[in-house]
C-alpha atoms as a PDB file:
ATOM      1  CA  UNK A   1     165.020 -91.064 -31.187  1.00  0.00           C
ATOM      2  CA  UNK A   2     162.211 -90.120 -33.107  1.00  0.00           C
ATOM      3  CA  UNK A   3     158.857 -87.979 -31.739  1.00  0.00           C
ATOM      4  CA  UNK A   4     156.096 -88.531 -33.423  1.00  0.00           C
ATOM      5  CA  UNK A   5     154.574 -85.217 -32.139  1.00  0.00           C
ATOM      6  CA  UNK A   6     156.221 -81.682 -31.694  1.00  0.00           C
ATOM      7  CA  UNK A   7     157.321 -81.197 -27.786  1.00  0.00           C
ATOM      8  CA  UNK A   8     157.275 -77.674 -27.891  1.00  0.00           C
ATOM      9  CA  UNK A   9     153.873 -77.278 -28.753  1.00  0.00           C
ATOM     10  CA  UNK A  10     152.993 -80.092 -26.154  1.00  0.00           C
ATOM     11  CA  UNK A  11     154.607 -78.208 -23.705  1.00  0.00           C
ATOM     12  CA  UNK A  12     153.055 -74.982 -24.740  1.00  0.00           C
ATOM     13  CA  UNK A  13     149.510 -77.083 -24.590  1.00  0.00           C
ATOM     14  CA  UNK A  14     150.052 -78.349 -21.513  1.00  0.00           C
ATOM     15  CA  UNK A  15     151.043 -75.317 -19.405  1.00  0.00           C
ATOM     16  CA  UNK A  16     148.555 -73.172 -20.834  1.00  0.00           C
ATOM     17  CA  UNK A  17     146.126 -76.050 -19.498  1.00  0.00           C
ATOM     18  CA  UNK A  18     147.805 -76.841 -16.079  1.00  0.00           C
ATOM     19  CA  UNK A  19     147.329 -72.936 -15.501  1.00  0.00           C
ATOM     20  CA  UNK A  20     143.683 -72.955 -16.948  1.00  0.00           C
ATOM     21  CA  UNK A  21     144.771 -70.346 -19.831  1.00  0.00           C
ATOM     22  CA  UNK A  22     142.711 -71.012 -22.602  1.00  0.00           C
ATOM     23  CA  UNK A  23     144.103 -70.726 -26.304  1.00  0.00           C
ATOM     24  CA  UNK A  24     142.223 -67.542 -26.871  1.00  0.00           C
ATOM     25  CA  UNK A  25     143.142 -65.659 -23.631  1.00  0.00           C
ATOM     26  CA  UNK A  26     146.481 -66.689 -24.037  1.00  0.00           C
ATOM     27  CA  UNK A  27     146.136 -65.049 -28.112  1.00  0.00           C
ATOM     28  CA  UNK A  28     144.275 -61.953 -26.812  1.00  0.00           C
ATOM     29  CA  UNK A  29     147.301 -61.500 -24.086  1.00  0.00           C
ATOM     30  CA  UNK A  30     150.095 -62.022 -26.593  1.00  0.00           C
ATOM     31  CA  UNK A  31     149.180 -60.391 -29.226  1.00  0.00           C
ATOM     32  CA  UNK A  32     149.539 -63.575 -30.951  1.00  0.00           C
ATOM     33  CA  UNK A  33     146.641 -64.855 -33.665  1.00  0.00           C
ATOM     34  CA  UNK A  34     144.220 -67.191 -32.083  1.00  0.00           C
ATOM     35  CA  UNK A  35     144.441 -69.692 -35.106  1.00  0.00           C
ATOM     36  CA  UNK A  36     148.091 -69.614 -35.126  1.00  0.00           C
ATOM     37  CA  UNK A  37     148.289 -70.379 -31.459  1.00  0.00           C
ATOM     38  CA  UNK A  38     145.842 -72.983 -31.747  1.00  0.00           C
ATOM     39  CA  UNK A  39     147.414 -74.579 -35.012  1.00  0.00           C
ATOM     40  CA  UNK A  40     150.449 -75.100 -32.903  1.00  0.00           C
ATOM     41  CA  UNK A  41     148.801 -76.497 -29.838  1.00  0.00           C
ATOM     42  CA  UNK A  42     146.971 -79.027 -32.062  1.00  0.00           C
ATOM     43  CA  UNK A  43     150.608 -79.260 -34.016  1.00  0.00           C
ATOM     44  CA  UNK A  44     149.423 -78.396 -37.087  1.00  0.00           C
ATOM     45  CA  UNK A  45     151.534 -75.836 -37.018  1.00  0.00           C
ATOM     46  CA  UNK A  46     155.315 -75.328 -36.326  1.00  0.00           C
ATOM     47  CA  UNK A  47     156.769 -72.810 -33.570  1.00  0.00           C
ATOM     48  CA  UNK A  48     158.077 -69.883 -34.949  1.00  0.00           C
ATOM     49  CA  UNK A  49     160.099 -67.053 -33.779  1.00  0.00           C
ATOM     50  CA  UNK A  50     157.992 -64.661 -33.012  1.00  0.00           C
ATOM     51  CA  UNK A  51     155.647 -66.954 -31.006  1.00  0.00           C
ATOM     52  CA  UNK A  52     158.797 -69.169 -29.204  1.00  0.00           C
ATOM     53  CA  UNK A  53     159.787 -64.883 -28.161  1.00  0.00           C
ATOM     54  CA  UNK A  54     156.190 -64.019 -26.895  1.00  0.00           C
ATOM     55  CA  UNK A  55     154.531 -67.285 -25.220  1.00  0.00           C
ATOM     56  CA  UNK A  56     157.905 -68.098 -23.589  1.00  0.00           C
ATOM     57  CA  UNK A  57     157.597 -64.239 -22.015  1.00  0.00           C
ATOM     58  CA  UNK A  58     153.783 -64.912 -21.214  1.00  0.00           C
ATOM     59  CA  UNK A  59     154.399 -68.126 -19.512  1.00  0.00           C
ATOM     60  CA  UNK A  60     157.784 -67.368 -18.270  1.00  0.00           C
ATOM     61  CA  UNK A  61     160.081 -69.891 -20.385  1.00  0.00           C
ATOM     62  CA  UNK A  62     163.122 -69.463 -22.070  1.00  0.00           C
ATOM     63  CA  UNK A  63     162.325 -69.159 -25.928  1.00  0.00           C
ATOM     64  CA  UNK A  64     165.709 -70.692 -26.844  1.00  0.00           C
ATOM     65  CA  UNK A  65     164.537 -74.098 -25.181  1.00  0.00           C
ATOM     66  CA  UNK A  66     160.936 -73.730 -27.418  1.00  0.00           C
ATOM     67  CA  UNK A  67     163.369 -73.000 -30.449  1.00  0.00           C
ATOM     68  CA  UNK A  68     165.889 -75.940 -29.483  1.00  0.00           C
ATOM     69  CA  UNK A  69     162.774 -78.297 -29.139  1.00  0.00           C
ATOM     70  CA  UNK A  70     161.190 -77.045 -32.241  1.00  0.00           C
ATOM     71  CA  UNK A  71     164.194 -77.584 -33.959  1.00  0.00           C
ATOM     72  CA  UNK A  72     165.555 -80.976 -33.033  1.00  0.00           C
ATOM     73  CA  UNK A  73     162.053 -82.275 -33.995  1.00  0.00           C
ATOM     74  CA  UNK A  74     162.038 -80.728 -37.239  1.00  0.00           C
ATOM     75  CA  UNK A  75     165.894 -82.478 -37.958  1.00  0.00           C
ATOM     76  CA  UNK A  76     164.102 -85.971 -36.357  1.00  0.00           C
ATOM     77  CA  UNK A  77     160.925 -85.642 -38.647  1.00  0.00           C
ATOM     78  CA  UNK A  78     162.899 -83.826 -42.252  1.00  0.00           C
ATOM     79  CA  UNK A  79     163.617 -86.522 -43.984  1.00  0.00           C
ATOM     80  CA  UNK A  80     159.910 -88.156 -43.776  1.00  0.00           C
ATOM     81  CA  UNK A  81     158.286 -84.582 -44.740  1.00  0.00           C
ATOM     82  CA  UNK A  82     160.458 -83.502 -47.709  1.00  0.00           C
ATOM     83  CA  UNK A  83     160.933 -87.605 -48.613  1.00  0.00           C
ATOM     84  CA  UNK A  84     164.578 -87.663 -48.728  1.00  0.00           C
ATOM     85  CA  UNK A  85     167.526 -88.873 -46.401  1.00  0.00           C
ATOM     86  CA  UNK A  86     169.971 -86.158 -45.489  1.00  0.00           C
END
């Protein structure tokens, strides 16, 4: 199956909006940059390490699932970014 969008970030999104965190309390409490945070919310952006480490700590999820979700969208969406079949 394919996503069309990145379920980490939508899940990221959509917590931090359930809980009425917005992006820039949620960058101000992590330490992470507010564009960064909000690149990835509005998946512009990909999850990275150090972000999957501190948001999953701030919102009390496991990083490895952000990383695993982050990752299997990345192997579904590869070959129509880099324009090859692997």
């Amino acid at each position: 199956m394919r996503l069309k969008t990145n379920p980490a970030a939508g899940l990221i999104h959509d917590e931090l909006e359930a809980r009425g965190i917005s992006i820039s309390q949620a960058a101000e409490e992590t330490g992470l940059p507010a564009a960064d945070l909000a690149a990835l919310c509005e998946r512009r952006q990909a999850l990275s390490l150090e972000t999957a480490l501190k948001i999953g700590a701030y919102l009390g999820c496991d990083p490895a699932l952000l990383l695993r979700l982050q990752a299997d969208f990345d192997s579904g969406t590869g070959p129509e970014r880099f324009g090859r079949s692997f």
